[in-house]
Protein backbone atom coordinates (compact mmCIF):
# COMPACT_ATOMS: atom_id res chain seq x y z
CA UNK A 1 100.87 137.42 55.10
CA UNK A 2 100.51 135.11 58.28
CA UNK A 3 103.20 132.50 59.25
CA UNK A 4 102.41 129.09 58.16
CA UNK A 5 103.91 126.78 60.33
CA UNK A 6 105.85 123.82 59.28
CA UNK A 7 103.37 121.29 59.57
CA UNK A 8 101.42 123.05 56.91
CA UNK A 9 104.49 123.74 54.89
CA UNK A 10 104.91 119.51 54.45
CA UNK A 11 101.32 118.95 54.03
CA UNK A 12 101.50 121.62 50.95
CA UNK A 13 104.22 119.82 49.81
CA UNK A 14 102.32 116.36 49.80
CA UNK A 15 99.88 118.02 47.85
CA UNK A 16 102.12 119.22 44.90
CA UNK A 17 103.98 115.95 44.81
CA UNK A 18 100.43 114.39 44.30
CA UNK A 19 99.27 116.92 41.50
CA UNK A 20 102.77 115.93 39.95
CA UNK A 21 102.19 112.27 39.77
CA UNK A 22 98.86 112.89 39.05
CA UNK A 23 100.56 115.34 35.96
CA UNK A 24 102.87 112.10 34.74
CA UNK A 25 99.74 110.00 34.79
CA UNK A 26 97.53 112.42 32.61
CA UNK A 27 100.36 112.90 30.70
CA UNK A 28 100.91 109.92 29.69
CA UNK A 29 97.62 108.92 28.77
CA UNK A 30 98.06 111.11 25.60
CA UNK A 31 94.79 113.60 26.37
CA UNK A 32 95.95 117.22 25.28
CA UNK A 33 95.20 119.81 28.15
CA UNK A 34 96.88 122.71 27.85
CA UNK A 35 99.55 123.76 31.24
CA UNK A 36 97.85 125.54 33.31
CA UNK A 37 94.26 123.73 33.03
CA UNK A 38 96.39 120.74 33.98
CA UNK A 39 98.05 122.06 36.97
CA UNK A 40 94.99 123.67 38.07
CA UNK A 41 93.44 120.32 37.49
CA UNK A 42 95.63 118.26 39.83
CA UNK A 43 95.97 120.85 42.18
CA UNK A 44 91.85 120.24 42.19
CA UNK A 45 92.09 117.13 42.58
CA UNK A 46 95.50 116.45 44.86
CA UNK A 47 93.77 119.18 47.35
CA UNK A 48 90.25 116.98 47.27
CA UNK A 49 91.98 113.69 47.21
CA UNK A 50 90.28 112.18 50.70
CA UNK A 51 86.64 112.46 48.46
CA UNK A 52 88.32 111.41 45.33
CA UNK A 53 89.54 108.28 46.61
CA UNK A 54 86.56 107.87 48.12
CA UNK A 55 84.82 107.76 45.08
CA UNK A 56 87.37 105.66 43.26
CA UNK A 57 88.00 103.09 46.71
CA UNK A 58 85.81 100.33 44.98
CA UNK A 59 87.52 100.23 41.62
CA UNK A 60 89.77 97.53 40.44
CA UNK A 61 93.72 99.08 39.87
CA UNK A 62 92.99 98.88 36.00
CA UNK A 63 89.99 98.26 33.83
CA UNK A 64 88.78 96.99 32.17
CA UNK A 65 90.01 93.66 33.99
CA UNK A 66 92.23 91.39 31.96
């Protein structure tokens, strides 16, 4: 297994803090998903996050709007 070096190390690190708050949010919404879809799931999405928010960027924060 090759080295990684520690600038990879963080950026791994950004991504599981991102698949965690993305885990809270899902949570929280109440939609059942069993474990491991849903940390394969935010992985997914954590790991693809520059097109996600990219296809989220025009949204308002909540909606619909009050």
């Amino acid at each position: 297994m090759a080295a990684i070096s520690k600038k990879e190390a963080d950026a791994w690190d950004r991504v599981l803090d991102a698949a965690a708050d993305l885990a809270d949010l899902i949570e929280s919404s109440q939609i059942e998903i069993d474990e491991d879809d849903l940390e394969e799931l935010t992985i997914f999405l954590a790991t693809n996050g520059y097109a996600v928010r990219n296809m989220l960027k025009h949204l308002k924060r909540s909606w619909p709007a009050d």
